[in-house]
Structure formats: C-alpha cells, structure tokens
PDB file of N, CA and C in Angstrom:
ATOM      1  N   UNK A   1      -2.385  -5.904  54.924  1.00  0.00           N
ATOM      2  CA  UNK A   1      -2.511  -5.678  53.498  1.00  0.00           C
ATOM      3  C   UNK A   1      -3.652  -6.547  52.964  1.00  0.00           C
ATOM      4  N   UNK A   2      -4.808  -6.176  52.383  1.00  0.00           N
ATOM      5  CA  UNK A   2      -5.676  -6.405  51.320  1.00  0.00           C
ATOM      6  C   UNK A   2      -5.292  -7.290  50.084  1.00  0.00           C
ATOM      7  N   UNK A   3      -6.055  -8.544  49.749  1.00  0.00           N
ATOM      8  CA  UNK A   3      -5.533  -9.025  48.221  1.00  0.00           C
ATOM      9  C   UNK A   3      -5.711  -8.325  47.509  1.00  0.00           C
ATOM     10  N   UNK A   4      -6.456  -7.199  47.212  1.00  0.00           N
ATOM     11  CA  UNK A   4      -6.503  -6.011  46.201  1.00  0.00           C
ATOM     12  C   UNK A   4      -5.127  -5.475  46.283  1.00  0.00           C
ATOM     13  N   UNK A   5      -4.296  -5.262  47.456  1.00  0.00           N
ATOM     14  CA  UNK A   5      -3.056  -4.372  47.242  1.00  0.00           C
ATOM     15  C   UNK A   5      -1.841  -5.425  47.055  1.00  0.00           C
ATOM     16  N   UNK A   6      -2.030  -6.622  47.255  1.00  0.00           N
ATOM     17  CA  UNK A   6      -1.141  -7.840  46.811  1.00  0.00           C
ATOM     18  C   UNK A   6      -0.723  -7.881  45.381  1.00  0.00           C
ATOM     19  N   UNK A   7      -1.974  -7.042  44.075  1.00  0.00           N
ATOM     20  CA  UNK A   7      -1.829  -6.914  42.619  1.00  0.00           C
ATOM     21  C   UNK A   7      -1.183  -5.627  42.483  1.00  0.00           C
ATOM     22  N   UNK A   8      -1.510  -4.753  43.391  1.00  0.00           N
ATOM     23  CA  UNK A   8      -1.882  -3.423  42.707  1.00  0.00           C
ATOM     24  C   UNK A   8      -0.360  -2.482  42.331  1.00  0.00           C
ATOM     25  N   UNK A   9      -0.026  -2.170  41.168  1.00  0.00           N
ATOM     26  CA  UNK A   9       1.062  -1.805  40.977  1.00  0.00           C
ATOM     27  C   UNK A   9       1.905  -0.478  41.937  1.00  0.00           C
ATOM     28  N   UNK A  10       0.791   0.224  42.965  1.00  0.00           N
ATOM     29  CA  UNK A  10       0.902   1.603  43.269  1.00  0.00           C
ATOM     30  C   UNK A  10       1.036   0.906  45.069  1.00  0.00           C
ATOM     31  N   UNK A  11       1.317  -0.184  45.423  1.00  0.00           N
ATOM     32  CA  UNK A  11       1.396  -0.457  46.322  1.00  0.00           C
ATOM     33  C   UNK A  11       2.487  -0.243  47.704  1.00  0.00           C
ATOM     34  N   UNK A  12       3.237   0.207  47.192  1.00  0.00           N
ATOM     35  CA  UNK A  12       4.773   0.316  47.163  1.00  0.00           C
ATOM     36  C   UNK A  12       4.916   2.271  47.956  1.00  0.00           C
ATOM     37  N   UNK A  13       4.269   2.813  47.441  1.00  0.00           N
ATOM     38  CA  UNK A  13       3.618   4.261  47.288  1.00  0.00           C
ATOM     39  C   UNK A  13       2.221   4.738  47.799  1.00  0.00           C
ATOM     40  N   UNK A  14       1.734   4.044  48.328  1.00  0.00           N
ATOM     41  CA  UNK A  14       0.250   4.179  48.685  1.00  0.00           C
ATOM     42  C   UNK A  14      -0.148   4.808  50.170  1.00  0.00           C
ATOM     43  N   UNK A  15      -0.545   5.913  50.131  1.00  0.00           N
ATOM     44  CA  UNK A  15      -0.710   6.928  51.184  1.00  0.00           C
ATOM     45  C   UNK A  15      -2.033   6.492  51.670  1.00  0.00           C
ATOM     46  N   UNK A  16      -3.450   6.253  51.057  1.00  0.00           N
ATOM     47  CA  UNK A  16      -4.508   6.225  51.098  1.00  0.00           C
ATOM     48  C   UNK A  16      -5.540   4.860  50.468  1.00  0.00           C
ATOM     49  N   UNK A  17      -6.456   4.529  51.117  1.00  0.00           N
ATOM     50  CA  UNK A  17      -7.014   3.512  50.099  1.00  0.00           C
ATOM     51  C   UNK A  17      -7.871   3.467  48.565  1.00  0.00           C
ATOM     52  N   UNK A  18      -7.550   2.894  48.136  1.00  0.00           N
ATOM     53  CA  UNK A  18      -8.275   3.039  46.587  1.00  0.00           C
ATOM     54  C   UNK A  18      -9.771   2.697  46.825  1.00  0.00           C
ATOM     55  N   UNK A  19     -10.848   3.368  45.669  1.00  0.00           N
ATOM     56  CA  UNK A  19     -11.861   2.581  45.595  1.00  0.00           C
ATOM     57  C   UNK A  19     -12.323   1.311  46.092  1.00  0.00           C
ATOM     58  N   UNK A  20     -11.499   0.450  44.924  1.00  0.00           N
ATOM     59  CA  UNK A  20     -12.119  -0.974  45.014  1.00  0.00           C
ATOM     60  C   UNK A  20     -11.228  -1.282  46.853  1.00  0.00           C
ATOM     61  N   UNK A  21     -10.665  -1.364  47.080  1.00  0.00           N
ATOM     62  CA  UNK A  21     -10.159  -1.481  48.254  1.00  0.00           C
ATOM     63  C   UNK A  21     -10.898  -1.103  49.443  1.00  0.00           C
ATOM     64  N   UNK A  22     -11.648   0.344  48.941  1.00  0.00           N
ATOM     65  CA  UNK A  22     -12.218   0.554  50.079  1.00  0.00           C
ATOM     66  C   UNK A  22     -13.847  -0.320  50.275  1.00  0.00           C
ATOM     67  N   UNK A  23     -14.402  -0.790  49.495  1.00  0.00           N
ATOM     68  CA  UNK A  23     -15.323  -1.368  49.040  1.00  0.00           C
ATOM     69  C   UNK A  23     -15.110  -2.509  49.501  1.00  0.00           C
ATOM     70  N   UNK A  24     -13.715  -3.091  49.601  1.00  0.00           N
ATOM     71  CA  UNK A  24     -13.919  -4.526  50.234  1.00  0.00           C
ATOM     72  C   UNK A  24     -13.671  -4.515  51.250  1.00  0.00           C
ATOM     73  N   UNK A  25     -12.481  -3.318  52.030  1.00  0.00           N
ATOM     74  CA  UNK A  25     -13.147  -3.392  53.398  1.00  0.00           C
ATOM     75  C   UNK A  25     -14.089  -3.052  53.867  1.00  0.00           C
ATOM     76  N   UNK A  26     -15.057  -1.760  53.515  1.00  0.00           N
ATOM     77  CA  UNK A  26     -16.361  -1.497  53.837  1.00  0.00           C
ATOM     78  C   UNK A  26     -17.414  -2.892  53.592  1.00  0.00           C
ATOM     79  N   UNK A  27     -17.473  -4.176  52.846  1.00  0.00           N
ATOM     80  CA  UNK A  27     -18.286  -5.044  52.843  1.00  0.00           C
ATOM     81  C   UNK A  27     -19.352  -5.395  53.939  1.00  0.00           C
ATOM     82  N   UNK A  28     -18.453  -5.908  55.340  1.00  0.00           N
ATOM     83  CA  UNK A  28     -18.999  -6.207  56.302  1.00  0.00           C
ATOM     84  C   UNK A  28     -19.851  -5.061  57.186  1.00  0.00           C
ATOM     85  N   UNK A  29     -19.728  -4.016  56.460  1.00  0.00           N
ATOM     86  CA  UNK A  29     -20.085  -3.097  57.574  1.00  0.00           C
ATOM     87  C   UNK A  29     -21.718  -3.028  57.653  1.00  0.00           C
ATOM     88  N   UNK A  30     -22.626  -3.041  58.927  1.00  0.00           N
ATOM     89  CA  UNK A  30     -23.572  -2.404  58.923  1.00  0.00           C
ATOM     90  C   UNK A  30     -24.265  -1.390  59.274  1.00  0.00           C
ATOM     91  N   UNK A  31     -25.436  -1.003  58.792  1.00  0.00           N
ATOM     92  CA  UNK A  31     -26.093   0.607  58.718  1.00  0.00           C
ATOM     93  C   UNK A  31     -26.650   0.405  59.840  1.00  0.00           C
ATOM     94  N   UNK A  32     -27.028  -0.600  60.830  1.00  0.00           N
ATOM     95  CA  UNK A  32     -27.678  -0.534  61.827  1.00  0.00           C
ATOM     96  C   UNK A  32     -27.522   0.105  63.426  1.00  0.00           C
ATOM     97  N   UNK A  33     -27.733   1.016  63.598  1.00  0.00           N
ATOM     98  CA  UNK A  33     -27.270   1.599  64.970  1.00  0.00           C
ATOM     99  C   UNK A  33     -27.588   0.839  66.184  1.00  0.00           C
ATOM    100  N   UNK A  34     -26.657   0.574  66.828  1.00  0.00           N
ATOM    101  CA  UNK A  34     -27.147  -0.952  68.094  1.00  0.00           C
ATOM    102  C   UNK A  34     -28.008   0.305  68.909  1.00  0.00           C
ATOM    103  N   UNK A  35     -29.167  -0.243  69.588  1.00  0.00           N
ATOM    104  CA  UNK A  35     -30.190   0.249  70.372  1.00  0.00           C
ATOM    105  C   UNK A  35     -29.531   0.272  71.859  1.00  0.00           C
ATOM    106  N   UNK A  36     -29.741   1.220  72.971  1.00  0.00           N
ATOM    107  CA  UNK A  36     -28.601   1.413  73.684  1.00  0.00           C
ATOM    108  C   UNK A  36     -30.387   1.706  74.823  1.00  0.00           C
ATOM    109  N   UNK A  37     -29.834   1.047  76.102  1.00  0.00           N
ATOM    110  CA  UNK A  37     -30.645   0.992  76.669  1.00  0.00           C
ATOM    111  C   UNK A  37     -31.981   1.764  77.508  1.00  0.00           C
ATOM    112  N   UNK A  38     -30.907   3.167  77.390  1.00  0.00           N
ATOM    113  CA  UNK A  38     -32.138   4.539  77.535  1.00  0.00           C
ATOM    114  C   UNK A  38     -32.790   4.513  76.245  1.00  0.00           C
ATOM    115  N   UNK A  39     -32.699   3.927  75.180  1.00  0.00           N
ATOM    116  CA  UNK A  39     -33.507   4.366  73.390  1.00  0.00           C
ATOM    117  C   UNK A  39     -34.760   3.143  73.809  1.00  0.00           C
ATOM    118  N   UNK A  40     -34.491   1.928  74.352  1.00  0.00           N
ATOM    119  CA  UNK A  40     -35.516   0.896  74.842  1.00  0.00           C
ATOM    120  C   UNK A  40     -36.677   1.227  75.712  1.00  0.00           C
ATOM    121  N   UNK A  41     -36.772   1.975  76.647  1.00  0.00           N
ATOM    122  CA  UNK A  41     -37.766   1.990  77.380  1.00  0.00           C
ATOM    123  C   UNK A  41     -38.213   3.971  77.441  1.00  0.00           C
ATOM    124  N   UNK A  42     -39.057   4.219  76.735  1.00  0.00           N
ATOM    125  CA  UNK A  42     -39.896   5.309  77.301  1.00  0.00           C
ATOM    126  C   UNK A  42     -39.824   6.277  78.881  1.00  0.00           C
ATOM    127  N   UNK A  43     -39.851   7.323  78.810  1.00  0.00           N
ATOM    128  CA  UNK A  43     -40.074   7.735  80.171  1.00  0.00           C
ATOM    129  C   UNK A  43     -41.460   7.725  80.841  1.00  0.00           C
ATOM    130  N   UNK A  44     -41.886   6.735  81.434  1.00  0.00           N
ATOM    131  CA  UNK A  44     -43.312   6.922  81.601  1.00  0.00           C
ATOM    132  C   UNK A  44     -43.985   7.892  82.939  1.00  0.00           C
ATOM    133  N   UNK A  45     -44.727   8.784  82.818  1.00  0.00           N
ATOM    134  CA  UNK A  45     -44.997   9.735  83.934  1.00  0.00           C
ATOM    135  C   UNK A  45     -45.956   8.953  84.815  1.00  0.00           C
ATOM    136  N   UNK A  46     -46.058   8.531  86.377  1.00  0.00           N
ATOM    137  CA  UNK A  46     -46.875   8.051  87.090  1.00  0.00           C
ATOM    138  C   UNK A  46     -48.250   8.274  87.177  1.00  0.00           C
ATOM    139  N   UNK A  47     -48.897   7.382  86.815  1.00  0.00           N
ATOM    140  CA  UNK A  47     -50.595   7.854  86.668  1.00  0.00           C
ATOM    141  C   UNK A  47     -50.516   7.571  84.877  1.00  0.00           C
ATOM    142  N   UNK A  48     -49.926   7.900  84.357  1.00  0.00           N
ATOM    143  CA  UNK A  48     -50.451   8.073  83.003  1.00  0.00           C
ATOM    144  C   UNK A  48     -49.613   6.532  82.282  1.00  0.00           C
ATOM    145  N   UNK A  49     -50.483   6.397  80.964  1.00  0.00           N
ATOM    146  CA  UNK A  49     -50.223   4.900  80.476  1.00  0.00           C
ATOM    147  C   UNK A  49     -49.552   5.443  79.312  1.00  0.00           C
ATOM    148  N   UNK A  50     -48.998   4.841  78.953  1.00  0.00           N
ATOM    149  CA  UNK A  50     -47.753   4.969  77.645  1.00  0.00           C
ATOM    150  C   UNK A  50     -48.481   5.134  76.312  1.00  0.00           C
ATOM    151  N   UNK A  51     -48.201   5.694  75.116  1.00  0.00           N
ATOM    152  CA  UNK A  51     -49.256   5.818  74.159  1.00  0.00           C
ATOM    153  C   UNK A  51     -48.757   4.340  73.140  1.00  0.00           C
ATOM    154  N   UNK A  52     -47.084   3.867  73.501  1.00  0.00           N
ATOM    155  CA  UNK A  52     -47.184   2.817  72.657  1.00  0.00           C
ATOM    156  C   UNK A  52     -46.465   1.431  73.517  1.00  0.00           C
ATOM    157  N   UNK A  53     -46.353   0.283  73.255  1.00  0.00           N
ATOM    158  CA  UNK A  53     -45.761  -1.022  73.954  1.00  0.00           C
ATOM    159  C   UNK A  53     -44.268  -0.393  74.147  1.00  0.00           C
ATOM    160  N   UNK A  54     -43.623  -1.152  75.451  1.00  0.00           N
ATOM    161  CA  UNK A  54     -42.674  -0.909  75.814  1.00  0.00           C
ATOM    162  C   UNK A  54     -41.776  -1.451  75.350  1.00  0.00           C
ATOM    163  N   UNK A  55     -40.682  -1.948  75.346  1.00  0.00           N
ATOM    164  CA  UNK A  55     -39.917  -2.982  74.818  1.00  0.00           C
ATOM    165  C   UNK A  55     -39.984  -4.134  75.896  1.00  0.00           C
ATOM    166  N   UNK A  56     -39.757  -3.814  77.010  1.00  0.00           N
ATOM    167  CA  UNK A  56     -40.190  -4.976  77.984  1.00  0.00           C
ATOM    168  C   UNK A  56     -41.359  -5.508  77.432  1.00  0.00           C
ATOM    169  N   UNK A  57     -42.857  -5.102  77.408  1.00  0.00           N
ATOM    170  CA  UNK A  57     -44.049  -5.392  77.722  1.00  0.00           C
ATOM    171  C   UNK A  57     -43.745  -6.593  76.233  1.00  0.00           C
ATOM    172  N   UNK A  58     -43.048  -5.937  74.652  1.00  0.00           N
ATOM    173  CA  UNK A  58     -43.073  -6.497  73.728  1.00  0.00           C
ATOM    174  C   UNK A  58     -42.908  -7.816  74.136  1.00  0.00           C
ATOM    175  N   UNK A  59     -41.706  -7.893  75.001  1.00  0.00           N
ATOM    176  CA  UNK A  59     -40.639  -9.010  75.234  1.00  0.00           C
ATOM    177  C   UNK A  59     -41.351  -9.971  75.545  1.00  0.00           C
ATOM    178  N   UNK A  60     -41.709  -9.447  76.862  1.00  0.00           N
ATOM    179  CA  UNK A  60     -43.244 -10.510  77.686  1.00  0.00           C
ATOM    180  C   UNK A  60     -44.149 -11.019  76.685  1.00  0.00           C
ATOM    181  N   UNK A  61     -44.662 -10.324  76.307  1.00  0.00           N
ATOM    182  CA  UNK A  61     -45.674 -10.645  75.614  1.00  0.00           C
ATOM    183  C   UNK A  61     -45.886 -11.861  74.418  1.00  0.00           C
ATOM    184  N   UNK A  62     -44.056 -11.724  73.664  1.00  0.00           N
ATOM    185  CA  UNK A  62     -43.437 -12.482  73.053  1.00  0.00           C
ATOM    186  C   UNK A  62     -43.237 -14.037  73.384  1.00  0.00           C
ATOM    187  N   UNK A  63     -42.798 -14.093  74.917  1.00  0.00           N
ATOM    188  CA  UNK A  63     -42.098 -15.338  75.827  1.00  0.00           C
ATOM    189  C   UNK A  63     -43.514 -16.098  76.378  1.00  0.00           C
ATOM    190  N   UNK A  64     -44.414 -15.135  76.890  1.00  0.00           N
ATOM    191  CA  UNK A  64     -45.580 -15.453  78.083  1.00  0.00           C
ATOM    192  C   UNK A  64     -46.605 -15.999  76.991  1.00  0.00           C
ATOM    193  N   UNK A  65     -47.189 -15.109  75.990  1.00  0.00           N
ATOM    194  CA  UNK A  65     -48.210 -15.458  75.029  1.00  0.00           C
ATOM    195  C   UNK A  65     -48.092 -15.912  73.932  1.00  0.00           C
ATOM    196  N   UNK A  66     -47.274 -15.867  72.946  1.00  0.00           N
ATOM    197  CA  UNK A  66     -46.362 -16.005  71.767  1.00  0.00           C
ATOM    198  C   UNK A  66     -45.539 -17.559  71.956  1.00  0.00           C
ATOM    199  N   UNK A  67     -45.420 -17.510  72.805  1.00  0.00           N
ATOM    200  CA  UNK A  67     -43.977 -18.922  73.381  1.00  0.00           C
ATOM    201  C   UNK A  67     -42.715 -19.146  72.784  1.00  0.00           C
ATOM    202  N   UNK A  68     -42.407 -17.851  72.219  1.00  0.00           N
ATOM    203  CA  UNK A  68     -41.238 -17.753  71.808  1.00  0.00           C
ATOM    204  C   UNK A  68     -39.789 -17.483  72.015  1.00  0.00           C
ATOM    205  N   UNK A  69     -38.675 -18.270  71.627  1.00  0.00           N
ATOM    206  CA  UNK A  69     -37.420 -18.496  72.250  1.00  0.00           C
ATOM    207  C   UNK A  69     -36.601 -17.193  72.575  1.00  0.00           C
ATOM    208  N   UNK A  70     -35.969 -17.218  73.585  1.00  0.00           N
ATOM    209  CA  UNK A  70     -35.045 -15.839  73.721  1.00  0.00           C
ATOM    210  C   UNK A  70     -34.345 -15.353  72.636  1.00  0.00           C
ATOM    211  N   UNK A  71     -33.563 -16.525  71.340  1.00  0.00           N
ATOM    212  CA  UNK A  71     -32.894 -16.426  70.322  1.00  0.00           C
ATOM    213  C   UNK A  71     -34.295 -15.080  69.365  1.00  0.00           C
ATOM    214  N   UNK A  72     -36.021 -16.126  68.939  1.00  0.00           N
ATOM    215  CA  UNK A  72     -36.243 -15.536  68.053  1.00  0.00           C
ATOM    216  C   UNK A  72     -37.205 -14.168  68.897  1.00  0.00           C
ATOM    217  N   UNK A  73     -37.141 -13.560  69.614  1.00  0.00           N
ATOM    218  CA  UNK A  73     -37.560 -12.121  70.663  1.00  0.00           C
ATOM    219  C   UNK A  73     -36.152 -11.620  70.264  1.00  0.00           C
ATOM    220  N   UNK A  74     -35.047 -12.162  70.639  1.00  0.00           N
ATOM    221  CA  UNK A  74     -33.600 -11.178  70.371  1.00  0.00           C
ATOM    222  C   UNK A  74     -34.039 -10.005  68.757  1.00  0.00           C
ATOM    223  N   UNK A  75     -34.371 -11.519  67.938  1.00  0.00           N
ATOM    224  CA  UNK A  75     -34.411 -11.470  66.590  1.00  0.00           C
ATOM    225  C   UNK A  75     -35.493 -10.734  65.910  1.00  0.00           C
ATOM    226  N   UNK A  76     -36.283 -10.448  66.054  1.00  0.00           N
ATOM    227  CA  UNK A  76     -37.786  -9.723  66.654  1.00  0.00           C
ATOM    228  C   UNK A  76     -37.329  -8.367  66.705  1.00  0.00           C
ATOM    229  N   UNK A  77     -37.187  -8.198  68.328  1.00  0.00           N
ATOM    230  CA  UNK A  77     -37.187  -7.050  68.727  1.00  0.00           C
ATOM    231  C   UNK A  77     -36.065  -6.021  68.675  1.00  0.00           C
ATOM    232  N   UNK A  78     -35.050  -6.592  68.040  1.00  0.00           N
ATOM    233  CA  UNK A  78     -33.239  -6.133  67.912  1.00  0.00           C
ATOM    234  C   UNK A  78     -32.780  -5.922  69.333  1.00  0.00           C
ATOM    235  N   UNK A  79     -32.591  -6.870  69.647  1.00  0.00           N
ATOM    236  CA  UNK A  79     -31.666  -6.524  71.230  1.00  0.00           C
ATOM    237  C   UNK A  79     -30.924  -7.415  71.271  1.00  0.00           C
ATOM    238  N   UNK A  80     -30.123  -7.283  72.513  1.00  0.00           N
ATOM    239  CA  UNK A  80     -28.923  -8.425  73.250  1.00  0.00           C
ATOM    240  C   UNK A  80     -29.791  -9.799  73.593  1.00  0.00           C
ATOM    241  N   UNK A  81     -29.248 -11.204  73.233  1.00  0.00           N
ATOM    242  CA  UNK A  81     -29.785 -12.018  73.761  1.00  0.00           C
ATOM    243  C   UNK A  81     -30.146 -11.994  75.531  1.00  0.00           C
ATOM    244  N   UNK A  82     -29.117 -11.022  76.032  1.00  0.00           N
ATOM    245  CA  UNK A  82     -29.277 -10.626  77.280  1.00  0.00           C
ATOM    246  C   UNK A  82     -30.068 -10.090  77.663  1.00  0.00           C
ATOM    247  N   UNK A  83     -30.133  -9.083  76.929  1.00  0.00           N
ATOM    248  CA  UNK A  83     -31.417  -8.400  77.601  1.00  0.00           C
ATOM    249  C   UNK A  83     -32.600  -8.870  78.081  1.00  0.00           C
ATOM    250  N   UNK A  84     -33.191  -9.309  76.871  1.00  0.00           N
ATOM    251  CA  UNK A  84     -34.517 -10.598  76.657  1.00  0.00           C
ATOM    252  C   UNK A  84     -34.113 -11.302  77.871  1.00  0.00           C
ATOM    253  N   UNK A  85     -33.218 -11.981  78.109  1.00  0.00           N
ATOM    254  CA  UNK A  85     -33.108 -13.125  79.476  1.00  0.00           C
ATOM    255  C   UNK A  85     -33.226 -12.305  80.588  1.00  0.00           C
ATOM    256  N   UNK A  86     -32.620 -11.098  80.923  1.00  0.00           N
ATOM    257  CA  UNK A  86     -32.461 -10.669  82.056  1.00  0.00           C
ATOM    258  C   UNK A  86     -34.057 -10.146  82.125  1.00  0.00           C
ATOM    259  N   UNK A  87     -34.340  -9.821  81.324  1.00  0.00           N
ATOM    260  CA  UNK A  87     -36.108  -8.988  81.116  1.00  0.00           C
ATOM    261  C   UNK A  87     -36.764  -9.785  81.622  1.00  0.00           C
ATOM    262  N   UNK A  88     -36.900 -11.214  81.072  1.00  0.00           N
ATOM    263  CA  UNK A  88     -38.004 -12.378  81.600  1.00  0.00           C
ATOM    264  C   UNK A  88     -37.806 -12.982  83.060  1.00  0.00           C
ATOM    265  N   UNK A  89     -36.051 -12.911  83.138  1.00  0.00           N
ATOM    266  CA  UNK A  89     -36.094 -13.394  85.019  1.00  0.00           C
ATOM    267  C   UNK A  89     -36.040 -12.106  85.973  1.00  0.00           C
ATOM    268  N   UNK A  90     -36.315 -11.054  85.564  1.00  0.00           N
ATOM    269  CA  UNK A  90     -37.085 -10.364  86.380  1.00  0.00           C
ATOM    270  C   UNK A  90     -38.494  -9.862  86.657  1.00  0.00           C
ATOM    271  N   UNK A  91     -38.975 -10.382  85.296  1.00  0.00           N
ATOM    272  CA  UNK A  91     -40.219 -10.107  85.570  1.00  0.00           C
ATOM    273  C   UNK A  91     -41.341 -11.469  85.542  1.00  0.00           C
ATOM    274  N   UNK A  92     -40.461 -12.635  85.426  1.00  0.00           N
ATOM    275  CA  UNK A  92     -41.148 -13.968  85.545  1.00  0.00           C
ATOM    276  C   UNK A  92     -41.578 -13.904  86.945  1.00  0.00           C
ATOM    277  N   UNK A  93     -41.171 -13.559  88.500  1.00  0.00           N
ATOM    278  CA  UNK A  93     -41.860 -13.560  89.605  1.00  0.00           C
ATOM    279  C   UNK A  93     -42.997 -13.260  89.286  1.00  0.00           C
ATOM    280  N   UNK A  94     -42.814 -11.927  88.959  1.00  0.00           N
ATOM    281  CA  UNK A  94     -44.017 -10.986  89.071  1.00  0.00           C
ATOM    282  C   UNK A  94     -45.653 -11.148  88.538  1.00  0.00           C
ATOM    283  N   UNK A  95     -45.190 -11.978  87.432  1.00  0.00           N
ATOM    284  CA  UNK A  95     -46.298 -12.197  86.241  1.00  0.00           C
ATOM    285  C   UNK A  95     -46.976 -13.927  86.802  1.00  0.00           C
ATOM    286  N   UNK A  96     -46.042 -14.414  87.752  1.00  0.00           N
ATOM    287  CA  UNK A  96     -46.313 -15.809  87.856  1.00  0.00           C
ATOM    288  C   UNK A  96     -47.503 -15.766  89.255  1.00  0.00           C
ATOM    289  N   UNK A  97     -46.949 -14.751  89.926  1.00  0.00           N
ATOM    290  CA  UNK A  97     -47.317 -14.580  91.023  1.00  0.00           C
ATOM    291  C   UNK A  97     -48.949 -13.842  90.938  1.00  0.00           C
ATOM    292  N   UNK A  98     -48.632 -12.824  89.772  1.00  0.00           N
ATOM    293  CA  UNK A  98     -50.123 -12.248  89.291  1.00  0.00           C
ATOM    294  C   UNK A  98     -51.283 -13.576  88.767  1.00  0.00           C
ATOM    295  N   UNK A  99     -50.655 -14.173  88.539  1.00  0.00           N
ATOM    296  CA  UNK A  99     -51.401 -15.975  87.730  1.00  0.00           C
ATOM    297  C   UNK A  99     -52.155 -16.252  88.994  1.00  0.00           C
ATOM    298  N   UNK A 100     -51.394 -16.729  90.203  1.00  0.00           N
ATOM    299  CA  UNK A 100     -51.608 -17.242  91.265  1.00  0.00           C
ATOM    300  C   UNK A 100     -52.978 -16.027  91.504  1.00  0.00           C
ATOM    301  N   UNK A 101     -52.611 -14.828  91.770  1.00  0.00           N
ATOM    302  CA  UNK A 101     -53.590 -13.838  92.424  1.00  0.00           C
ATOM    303  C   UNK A 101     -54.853 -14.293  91.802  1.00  0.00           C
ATOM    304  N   UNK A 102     -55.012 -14.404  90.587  1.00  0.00           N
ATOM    305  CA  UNK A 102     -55.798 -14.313  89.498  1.00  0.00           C
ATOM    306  C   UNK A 102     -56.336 -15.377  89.945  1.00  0.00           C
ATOM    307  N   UNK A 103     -55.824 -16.764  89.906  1.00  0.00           N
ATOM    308  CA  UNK A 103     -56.975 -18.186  89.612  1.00  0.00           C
ATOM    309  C   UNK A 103     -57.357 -18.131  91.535  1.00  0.00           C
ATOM    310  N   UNK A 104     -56.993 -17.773  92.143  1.00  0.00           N
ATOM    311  CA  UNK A 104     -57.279 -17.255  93.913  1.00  0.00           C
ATOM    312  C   UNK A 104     -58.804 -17.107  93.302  1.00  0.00           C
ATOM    313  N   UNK A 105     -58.648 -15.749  93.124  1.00  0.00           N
ATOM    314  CA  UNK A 105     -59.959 -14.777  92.863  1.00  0.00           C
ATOM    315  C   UNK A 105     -60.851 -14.934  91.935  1.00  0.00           C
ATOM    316  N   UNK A 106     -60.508 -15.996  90.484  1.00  0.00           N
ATOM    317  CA  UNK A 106     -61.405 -16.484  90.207  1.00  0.00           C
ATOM    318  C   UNK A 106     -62.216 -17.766  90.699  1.00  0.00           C
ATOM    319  N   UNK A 107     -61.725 -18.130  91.720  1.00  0.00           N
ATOM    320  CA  UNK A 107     -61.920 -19.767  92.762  1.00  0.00           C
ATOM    321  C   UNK A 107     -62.936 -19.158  93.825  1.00  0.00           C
ATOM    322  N   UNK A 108     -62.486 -18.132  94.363  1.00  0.00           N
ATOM    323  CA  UNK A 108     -63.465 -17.234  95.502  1.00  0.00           C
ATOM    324  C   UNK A 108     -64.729 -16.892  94.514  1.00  0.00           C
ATOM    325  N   UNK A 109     -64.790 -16.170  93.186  1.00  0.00           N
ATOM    326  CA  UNK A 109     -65.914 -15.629  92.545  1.00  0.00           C
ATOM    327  C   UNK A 109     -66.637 -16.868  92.264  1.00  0.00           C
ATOM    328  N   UNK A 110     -66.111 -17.967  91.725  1.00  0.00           N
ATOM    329  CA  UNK A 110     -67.119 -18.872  91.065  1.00  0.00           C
ATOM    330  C   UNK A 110     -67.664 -19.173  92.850  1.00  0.00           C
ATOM    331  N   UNK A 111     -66.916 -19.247  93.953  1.00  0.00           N
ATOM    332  CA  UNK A 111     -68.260 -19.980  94.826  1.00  0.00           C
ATOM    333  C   UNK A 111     -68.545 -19.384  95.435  1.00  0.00           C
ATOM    334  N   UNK A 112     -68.945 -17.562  95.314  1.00  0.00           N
ATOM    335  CA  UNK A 112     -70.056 -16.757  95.609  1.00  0.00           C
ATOM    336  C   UNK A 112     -70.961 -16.588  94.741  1.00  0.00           C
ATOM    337  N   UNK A 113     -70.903 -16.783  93.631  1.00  0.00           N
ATOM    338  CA  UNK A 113     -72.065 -17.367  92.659  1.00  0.00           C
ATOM    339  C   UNK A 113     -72.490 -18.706  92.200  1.00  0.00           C
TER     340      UNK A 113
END
C-alpha cells in the first residue's frame, strides 16, 4: 500500500489505481531502453570499413587516447560497467602488442635512413 492510499477514503473498495497514485509509482521510472548487445556493434562485411565508430572502437579510443575511467566511458557511451572492462581486457593485448610492432619498425626505419 502507497501513502496516497493510507488517506484515501475509497481505499477499502479500490479495484484499480488512482491518478495521483499512479504518478507516484510511475516516478522512478525511466524512458531509456537498456542497449542490448546485438544494438552495440554493427554487422561489418569483410573488406569493407564501417561508415560510422563502433562501440568498441568508441570505448578504446575513450581508455587508450582520452584516459578515461571505465565508470566515465560506462557514462559516455550508455553501457554496463562490464562491458567497457571486458572490451579493454580483450583488446588491451592486441593494441599493446600493435605499440610494440610499431616502435620495432619505427627503430628499423630511422637506421635505414
């Protein structure tokens, strides 16, 4: 029972909720539809590049260049604090390891020129 129906003289008899009643339980509610994990990532066809950022790539891009916390990327991008974590320790090898490739091959270029 509602403190609205604690006053309400029709309480006794009440099949259905009133207005104001329904208004205070509707308060908390939000309009936001939670993002569900096929709505996150694009189908991308092999060979061809995506016409917009992925939600991963956002994520990265967020953590790697940005330096920003898993809390404010959650907050950002509307997702599970999970997600964001599970996103970055799977793709932290990958990107760390591309670093390594990278300063390799710029170490070989500077001493052939």
């Amino acid at each position: 029972m509602s403190p609205i129906c604690s006053t309400c003289a029709k309480r006794n008899t009440c099949k259905e909720l009133c207005k104001e009643n329904e208004e205070y339980t509707n308060q908390d509610h939000v309009r936001r539809r939670e993002k569900l994990l096929h709505d996150l990532e694009p189908d991308v066809q092999p060979g061809k590049l995506p016409d917009k950022l992925t939600t991963t790539e956002i994520i990265l891009q967020l953590y790697f260049v940005d330096k920003k916390t898993t809390k404010e990327i959650m907050d950002i991008v509307m997702v599970s604090q999970q997600y964001v974590s599970k996103t970055i320790l799977k793709y932290k090898p990958i990107i760390v390891e591309n670093i390594k490739k990278s300063v390799v091959l710029r170490r070989k270029y500077r001493t052939l020129n």
